[in-house]
N, C-alpha and C. Protein backbone atom coordinates (compact mmCIF):
# COMPACT_ATOMS: atom_id res chain seq x y z
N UNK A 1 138.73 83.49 123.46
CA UNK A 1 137.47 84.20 123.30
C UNK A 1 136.50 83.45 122.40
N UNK A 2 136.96 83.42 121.21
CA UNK A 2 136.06 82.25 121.15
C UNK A 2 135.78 81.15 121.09
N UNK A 3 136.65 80.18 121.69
CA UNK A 3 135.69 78.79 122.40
C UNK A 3 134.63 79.33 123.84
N UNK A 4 135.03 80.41 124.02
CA UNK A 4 134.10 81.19 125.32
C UNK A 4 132.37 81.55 124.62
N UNK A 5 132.66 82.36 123.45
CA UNK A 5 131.53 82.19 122.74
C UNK A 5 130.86 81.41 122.31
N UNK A 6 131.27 80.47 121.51
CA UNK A 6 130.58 79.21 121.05
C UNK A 6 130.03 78.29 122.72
N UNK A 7 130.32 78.26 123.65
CA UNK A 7 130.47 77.83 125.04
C UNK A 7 129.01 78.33 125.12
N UNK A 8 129.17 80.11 125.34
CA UNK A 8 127.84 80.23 125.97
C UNK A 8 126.51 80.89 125.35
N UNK A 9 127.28 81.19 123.81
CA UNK A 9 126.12 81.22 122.81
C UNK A 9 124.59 80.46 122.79
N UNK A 10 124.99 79.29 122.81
CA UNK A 10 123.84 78.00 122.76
C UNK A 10 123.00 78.02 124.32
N UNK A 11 123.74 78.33 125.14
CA UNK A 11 123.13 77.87 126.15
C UNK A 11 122.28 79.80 126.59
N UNK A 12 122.64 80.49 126.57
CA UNK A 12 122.48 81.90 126.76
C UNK A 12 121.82 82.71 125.55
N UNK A 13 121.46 82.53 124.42
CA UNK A 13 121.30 82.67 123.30
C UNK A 13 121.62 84.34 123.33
N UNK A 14 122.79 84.75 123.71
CA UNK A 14 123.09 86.26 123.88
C UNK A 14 124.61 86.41 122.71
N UNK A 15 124.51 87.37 121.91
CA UNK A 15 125.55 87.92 121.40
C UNK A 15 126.27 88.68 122.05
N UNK A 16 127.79 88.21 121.80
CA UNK A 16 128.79 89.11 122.86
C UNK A 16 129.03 90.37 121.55
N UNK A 17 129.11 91.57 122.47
CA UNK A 17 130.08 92.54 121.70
C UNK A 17 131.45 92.31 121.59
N UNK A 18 131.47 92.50 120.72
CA UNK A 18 133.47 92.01 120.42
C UNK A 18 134.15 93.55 120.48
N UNK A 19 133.87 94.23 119.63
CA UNK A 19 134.25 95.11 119.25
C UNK A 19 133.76 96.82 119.92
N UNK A 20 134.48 97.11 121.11
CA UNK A 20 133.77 98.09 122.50
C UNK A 20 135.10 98.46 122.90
N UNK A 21 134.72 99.42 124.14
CA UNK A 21 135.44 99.88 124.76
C UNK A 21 135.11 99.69 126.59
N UNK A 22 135.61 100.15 127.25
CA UNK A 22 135.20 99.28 128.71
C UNK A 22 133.96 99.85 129.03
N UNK A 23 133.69 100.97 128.79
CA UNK A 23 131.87 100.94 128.18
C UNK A 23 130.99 100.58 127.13
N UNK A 24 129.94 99.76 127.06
CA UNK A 24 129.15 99.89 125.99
C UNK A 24 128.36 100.88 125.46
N UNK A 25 128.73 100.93 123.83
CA UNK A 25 128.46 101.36 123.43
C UNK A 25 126.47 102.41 123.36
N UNK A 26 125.93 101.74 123.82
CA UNK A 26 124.12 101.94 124.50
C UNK A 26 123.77 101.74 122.54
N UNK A 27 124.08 101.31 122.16
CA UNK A 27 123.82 101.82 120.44
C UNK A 27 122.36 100.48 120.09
N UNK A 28 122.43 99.66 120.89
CA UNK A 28 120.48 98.78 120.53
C UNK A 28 119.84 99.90 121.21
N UNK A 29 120.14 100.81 122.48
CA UNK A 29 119.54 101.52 123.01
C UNK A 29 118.81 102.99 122.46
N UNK A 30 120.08 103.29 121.74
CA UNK A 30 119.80 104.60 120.92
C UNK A 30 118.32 104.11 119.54
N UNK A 31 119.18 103.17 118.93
CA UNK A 31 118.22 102.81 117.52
C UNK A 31 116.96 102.31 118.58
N UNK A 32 116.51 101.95 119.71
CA UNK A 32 115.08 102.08 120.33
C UNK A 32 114.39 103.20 120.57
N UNK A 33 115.33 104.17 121.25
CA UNK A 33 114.71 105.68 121.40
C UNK A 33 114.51 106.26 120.20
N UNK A 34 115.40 105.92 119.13
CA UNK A 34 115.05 106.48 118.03
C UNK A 34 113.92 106.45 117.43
N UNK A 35 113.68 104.97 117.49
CA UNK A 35 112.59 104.57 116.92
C UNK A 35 111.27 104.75 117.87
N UNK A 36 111.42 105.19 118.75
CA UNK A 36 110.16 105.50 119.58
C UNK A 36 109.81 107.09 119.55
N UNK A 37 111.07 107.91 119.24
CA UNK A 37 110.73 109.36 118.84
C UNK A 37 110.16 109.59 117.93
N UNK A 38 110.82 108.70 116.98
CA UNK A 38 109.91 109.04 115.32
C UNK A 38 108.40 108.67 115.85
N UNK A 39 108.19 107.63 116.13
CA UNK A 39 106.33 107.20 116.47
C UNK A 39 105.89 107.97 117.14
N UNK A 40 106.56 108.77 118.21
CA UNK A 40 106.15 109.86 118.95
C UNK A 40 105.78 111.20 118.21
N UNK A 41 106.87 111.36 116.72
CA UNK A 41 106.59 112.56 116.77
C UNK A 41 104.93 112.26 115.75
N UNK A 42 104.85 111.50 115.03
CA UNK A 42 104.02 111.02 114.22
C UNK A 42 102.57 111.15 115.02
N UNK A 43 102.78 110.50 116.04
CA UNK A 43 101.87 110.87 117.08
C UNK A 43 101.00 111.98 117.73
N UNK A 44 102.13 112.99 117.68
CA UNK A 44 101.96 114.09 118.41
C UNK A 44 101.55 115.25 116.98
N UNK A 45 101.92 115.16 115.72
CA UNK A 45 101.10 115.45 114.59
C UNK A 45 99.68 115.30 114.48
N UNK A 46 99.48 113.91 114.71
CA UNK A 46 98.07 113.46 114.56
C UNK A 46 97.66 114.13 115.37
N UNK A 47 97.61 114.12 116.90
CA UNK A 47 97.43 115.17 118.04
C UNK A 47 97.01 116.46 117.52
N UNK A 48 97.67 117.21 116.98
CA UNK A 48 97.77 118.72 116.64
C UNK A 48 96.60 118.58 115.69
N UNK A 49 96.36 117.83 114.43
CA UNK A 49 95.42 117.69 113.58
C UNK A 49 94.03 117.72 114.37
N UNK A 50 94.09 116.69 114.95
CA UNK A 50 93.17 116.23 115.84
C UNK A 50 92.23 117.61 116.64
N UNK A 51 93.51 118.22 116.95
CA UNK A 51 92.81 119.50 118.02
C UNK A 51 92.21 120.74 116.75
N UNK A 52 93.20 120.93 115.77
CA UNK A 52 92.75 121.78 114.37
C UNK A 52 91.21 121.64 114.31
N UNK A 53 91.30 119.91 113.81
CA UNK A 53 89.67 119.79 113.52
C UNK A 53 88.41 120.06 114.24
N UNK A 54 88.77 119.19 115.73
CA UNK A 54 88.09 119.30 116.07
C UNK A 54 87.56 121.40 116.40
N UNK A 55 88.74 122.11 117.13
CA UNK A 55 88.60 123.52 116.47
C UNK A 55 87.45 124.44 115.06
N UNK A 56 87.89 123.17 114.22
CA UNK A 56 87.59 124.11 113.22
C UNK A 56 85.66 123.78 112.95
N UNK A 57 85.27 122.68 114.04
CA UNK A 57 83.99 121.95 114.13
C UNK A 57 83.89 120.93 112.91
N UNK A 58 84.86 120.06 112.33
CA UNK A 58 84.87 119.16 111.48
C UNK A 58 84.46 118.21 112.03
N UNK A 59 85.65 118.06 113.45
CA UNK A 59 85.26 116.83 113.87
C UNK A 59 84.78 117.03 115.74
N UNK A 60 83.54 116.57 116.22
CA UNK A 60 82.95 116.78 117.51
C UNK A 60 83.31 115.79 118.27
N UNK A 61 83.78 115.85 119.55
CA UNK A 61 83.27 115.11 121.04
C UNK A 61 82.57 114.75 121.50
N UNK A 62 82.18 113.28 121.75
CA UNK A 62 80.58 113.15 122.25
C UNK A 62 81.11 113.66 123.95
N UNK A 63 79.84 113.85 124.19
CA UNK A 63 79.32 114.14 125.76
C UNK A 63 79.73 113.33 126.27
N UNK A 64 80.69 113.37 127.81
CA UNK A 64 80.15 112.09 128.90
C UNK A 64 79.76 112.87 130.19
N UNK A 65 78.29 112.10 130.49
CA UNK A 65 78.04 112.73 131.65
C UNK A 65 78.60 113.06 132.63
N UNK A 66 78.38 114.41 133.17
CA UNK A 66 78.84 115.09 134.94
C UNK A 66 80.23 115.17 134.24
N UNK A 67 80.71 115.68 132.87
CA UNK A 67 82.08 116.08 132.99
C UNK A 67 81.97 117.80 132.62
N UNK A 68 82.95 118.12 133.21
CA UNK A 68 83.09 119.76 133.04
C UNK A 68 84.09 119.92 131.99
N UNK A 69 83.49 120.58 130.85
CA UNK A 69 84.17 121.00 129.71
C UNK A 69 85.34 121.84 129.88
N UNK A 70 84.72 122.32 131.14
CA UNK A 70 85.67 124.33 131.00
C UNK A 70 85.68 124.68 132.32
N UNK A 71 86.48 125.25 132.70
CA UNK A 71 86.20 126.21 134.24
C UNK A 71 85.01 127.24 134.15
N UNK A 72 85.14 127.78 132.70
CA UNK A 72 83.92 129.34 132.72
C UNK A 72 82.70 128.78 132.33
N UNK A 73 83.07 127.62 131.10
CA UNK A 73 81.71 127.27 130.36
C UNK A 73 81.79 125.58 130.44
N UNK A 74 80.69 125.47 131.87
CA UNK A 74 80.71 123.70 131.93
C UNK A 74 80.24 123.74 130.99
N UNK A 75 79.34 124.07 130.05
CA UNK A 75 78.74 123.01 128.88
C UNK A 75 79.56 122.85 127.25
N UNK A 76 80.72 123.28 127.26
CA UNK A 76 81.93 123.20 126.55
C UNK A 76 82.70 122.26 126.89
N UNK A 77 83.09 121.11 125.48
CA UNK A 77 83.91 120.15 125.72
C UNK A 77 85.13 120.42 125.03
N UNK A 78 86.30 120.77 125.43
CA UNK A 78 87.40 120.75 125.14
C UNK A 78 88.40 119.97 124.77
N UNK A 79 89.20 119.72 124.04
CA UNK A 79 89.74 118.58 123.64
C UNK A 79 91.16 118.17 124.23
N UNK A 80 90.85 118.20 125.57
CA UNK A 80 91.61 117.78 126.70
C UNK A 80 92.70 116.67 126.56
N UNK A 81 92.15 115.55 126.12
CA UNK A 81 93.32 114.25 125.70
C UNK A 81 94.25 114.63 124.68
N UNK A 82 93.55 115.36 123.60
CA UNK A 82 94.68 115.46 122.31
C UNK A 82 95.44 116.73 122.94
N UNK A 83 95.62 117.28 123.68
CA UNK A 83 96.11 118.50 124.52
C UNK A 83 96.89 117.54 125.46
N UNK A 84 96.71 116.97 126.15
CA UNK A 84 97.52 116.35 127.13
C UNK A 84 98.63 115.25 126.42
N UNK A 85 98.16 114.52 125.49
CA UNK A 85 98.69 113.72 124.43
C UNK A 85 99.99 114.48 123.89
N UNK A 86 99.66 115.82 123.78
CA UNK A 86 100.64 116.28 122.86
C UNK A 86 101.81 117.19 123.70
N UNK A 87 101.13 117.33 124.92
CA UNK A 87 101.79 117.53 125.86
C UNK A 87 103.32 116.82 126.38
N UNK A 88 102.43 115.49 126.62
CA UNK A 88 103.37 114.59 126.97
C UNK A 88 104.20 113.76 125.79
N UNK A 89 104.11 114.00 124.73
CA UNK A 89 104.70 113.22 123.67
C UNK A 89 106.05 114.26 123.38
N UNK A 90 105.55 115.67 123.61
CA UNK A 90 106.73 116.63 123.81
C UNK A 90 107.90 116.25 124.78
N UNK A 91 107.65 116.40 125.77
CA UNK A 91 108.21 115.66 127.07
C UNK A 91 109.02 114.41 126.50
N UNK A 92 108.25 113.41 126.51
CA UNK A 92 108.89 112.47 126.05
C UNK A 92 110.16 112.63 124.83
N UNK A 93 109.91 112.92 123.64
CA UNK A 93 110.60 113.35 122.83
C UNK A 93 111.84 113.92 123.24
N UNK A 94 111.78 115.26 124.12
CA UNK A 94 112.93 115.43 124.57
C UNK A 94 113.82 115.12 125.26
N UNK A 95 113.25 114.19 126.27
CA UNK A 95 114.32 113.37 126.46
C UNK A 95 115.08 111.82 125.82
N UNK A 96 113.76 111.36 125.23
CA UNK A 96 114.39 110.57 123.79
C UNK A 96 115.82 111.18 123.05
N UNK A 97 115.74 112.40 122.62
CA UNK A 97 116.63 113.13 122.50
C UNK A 97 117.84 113.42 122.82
N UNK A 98 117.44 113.37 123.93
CA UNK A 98 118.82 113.66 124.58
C UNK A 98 119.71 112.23 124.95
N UNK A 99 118.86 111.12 125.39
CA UNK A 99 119.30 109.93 125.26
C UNK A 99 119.84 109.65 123.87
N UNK A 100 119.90 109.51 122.44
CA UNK A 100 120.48 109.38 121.27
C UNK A 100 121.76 110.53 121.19
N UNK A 101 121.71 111.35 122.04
CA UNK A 101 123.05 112.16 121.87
C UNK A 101 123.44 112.05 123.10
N UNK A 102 123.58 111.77 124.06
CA UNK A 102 124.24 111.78 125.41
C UNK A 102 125.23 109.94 125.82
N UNK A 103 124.12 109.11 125.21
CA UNK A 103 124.37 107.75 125.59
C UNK A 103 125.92 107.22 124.57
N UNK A 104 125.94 107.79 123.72
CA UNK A 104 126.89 107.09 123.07
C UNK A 104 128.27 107.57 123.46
N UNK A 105 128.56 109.28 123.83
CA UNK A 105 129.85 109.44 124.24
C UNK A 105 130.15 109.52 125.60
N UNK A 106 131.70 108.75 125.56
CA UNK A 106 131.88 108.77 127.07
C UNK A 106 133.36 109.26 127.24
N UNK A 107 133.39 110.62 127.84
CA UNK A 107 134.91 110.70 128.15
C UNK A 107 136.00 109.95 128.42
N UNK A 108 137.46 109.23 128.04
CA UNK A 108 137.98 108.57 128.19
C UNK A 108 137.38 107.77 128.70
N UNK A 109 136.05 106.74 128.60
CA UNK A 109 135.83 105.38 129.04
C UNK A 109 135.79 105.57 130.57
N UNK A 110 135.49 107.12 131.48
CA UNK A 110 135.44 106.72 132.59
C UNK A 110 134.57 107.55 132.99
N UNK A 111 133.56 108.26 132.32
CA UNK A 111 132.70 109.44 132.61
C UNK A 111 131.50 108.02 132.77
N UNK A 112 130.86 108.78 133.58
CA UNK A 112 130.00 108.15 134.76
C UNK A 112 128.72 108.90 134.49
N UNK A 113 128.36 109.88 133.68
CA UNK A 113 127.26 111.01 133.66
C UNK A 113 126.06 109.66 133.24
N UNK A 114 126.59 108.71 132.33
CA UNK A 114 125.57 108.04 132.01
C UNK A 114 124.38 107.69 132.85
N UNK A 115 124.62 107.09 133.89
CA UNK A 115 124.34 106.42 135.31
C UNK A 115 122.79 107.36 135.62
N UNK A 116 123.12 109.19 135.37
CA UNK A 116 122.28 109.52 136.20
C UNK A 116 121.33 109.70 134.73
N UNK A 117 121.63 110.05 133.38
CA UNK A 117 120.72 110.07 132.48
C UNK A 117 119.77 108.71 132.52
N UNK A 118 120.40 107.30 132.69
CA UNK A 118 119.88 106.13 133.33
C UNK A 118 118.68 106.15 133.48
N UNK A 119 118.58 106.53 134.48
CA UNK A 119 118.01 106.84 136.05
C UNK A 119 116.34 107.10 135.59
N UNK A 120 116.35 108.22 133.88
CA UNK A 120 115.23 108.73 133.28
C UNK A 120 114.73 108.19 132.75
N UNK A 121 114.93 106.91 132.29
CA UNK A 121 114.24 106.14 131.29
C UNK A 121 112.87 105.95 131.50
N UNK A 122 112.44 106.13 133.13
CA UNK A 122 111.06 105.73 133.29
C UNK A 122 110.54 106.82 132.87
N UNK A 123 110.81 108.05 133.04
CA UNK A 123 109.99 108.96 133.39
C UNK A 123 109.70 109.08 131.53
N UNK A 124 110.69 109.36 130.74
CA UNK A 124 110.59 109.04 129.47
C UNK A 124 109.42 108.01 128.61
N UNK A 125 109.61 107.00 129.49
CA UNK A 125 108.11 105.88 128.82
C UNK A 125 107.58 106.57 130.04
N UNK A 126 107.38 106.66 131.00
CA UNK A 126 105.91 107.02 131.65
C UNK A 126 105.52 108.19 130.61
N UNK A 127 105.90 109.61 130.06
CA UNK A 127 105.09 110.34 129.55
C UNK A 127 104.77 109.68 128.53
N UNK A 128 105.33 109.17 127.28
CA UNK A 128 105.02 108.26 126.12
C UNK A 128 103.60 107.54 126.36
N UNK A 129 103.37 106.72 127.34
CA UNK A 129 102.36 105.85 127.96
C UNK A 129 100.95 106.23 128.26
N UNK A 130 101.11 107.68 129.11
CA UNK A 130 100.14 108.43 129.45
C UNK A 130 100.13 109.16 127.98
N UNK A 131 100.86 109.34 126.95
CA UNK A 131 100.19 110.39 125.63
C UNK A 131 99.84 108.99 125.04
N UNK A 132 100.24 108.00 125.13
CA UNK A 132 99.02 107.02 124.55
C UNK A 132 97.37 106.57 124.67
N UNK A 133 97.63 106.32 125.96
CA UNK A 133 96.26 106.32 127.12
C UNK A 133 95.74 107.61 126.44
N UNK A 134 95.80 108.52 126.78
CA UNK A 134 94.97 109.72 126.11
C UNK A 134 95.18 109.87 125.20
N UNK A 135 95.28 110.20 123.94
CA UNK A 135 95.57 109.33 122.61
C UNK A 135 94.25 108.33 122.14
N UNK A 136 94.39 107.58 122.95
CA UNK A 136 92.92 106.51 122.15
C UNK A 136 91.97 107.14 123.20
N UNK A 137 92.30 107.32 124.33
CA UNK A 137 89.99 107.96 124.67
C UNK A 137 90.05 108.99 123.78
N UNK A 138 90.98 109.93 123.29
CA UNK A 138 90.07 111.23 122.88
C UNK A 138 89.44 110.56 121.30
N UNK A 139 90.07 109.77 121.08
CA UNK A 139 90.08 109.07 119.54
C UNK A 139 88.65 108.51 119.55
N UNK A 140 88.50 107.82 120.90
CA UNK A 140 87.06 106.71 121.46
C UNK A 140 86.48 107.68 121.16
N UNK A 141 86.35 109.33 121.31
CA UNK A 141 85.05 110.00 121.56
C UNK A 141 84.87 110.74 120.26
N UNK A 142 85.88 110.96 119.20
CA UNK A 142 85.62 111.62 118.19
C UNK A 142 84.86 111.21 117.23
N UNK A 143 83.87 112.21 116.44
CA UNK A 143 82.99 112.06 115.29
C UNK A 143 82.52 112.55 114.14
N UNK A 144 82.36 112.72 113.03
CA UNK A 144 82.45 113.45 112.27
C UNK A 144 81.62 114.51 112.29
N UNK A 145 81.12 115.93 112.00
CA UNK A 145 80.25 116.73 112.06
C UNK A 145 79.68 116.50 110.68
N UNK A 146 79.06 116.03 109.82
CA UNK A 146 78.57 115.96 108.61
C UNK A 146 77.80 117.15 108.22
N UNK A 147 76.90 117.66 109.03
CA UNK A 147 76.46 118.91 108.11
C UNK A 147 77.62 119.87 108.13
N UNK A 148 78.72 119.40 108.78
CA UNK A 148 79.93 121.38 108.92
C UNK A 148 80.39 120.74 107.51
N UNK A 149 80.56 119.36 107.60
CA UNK A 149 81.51 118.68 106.29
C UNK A 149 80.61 119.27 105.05
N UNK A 150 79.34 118.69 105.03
CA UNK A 150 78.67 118.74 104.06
C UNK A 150 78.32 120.11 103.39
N UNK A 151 78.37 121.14 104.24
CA UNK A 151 78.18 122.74 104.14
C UNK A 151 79.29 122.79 103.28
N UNK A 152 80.59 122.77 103.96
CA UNK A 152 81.73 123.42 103.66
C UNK A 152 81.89 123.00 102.02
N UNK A 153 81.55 121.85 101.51
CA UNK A 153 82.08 120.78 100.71
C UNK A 153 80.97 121.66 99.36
N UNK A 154 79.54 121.81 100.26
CA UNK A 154 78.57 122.71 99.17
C UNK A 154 78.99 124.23 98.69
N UNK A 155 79.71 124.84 99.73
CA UNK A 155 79.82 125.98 99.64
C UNK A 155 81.09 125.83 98.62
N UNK A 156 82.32 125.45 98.17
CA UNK A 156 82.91 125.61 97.86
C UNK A 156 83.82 123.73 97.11
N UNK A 157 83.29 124.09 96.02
CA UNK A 157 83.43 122.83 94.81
C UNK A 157 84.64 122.53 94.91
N UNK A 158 85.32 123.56 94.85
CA UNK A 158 87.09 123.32 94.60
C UNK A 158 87.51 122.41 94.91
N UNK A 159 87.31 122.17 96.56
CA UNK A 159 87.86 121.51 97.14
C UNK A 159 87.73 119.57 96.43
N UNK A 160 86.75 119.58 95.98
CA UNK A 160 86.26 117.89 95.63
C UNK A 160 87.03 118.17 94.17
N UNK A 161 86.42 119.45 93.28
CA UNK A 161 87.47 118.66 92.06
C UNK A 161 88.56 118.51 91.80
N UNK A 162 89.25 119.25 93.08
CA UNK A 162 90.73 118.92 93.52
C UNK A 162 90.68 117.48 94.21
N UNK A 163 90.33 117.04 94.78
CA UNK A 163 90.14 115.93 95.26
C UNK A 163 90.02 114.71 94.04
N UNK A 164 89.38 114.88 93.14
CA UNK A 164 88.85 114.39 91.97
C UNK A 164 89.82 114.11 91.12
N UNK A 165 90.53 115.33 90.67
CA UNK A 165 91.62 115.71 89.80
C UNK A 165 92.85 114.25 90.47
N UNK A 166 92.90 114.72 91.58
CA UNK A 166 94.49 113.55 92.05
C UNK A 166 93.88 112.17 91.95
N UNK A 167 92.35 111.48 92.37
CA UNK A 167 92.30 110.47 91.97
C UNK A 167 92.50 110.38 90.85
N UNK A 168 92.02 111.17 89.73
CA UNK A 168 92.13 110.49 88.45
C UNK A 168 93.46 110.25 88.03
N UNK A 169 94.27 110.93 88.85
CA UNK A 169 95.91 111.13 87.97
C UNK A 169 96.14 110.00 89.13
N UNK A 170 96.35 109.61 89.93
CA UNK A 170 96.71 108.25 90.44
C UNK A 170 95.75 106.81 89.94
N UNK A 171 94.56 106.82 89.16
CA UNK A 171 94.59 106.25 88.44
C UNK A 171 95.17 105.85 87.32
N UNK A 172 95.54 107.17 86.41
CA UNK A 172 96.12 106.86 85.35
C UNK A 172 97.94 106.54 85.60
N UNK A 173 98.05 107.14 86.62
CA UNK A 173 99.76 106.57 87.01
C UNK A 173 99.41 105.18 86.93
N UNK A 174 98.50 104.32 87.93
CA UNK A 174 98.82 102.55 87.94
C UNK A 174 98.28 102.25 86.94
N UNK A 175 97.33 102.68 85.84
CA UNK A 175 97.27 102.03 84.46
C UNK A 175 98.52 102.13 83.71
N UNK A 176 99.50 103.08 83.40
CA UNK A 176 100.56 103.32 83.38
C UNK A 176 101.36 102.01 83.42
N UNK A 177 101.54 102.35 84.57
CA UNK A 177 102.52 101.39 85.51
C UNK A 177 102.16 99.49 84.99
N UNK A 178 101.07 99.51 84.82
CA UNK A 178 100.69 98.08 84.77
C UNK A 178 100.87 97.46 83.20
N UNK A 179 100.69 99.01 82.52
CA UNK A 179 100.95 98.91 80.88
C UNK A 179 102.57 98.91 80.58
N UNK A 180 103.36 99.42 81.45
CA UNK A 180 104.79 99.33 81.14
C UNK A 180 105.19 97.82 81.76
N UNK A 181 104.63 97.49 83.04
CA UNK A 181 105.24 95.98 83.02
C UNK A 181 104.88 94.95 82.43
N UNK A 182 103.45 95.05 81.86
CA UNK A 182 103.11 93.90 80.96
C UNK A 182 103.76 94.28 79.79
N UNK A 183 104.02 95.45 79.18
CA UNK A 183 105.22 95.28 77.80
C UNK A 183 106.68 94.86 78.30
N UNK A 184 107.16 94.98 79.60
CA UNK A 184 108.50 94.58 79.47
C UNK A 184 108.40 92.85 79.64
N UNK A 185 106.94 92.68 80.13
CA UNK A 185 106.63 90.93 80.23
C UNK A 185 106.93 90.40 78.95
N UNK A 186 106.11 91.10 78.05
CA UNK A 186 106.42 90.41 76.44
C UNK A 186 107.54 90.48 75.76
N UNK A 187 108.31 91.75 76.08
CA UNK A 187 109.30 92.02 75.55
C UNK A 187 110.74 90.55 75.81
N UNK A 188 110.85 90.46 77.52
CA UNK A 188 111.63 89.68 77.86
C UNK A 188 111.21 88.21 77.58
N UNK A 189 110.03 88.05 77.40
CA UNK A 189 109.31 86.19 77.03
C UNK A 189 109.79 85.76 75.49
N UNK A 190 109.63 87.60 74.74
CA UNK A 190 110.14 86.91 72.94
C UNK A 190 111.17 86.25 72.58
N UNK A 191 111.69 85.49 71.83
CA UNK A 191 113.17 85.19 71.71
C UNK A 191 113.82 86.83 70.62
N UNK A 192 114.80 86.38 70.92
CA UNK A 192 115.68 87.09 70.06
C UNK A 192 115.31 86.94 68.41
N UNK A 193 115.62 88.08 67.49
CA UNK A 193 114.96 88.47 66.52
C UNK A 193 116.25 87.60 65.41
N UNK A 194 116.54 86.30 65.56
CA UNK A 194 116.98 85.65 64.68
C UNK A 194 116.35 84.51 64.31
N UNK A 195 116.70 83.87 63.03
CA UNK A 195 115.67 83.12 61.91
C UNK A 195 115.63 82.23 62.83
N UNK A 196 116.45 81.57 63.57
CA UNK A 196 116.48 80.23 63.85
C UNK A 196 115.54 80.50 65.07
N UNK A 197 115.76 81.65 66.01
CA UNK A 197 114.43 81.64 66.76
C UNK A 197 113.34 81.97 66.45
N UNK A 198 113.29 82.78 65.48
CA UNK A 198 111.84 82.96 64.95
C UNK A 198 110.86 81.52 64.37
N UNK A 199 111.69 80.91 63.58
CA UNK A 199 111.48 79.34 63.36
C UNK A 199 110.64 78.94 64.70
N UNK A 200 111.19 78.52 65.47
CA UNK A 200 110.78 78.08 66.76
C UNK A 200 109.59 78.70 67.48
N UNK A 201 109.92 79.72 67.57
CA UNK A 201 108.88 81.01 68.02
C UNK A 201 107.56 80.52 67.67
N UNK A 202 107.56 80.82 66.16
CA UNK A 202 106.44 80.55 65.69
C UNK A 202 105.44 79.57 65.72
N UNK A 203 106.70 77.97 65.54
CA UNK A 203 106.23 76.46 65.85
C UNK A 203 105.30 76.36 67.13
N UNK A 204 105.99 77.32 68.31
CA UNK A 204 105.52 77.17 69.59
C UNK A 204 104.29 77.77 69.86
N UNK A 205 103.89 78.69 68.85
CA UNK A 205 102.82 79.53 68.89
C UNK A 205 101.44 79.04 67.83
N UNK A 206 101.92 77.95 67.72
CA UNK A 206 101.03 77.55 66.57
C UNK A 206 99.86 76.93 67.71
């Protein structure tokens, strides 16, 4: 086995599994879905935000001509992409899901169920794909409402000197922070508090 490896390592640049059973394990497979659920769900947050705001008139839709907002009220734009986005990132997700718990066990090494879970992978990135695609147009069309911002922000102070309040305390955390490592700088540069280094110390500082 391995002069077989070293053989076709170089020429194949592929790592063999050594250590399996007469199925593989799917486990690069799982840590991919995994990692595409988490971005998904991250995704599909922003989504939900997205629809909040725009809801709450923070943030507006521009117009595109000859489109119908609504079945009752064409002149209503609805926030259709971050709705479909979040739609399909659901979708997706769940079967991400089920791939990280289905792919790795296999009845005595001869269960076959894998084959047809397989089979889903497209449909899995196809919804992912399409909540991307919609995802950035609704993003292309969003804008801020400044007078709803600017109202809200007049009507009620709180909100900024709360806003205010955490900058200043994350300022004073990295002054902090920058004052404790430049003392442990000096601390570790001094010599040790004996004559013979102090002697020296001093010479060097002259």
């Amino acid at each position: 086995m391995a002069r077989v490896q070293c053989a076709v390592r170089p020429v194949t640049r592929l790592e063999p599994n050594l250590v399996t059973t007469q199925l593989l394990p799917y486990d690069n497979w799982v840590r991919y879905f995994d990692a595409l659920r988490l971005t998904n769900a991250i995704l599909l947050d922003l989504a939900q935000d997205m629809w909040r705001y725009i809801s709450d008139d923070y943030l507006v839709l521009r117009v595109v001509a000859n489109e119908v907002g609504s079945s009752t009220m064409p002149q209503k734009v609805n926030p259709i992409d971050f709705e479909n986005a979040e739609g399909n990132l659901g979708v997706a997700n769940a079967l991400l899901a089920h791939y990280a718990q289905k792919l790795p066990v296999s009845r005595l090494q001869r269960d076959l169920s894998d084959s047809t879970v397989r089979r889903t992978f497209g449909v899995a990135l196809g919804h992912t794909l399409v909540a991307y695609l919609n995802l950035t147009r609704g993003l292309e069309r969003v804008q801020a409402n400044e007078t709803k911002l600017r109202g809200d922000l007049e009507a009620h102070w709180k909100w900024s000197r709360k806003a205010r309040r955490r900058s200043c305390a994350r300022r004073a955390s990295a002054t902090r922070t920058r004052r404790s490592s430049t003392s442990r700088v000096e601390r570790t540069s001094r010599p040790r508090r004996t004559t013979r280094g102090l002697q020296v110390w001093r010479l060097a500082t002259r």
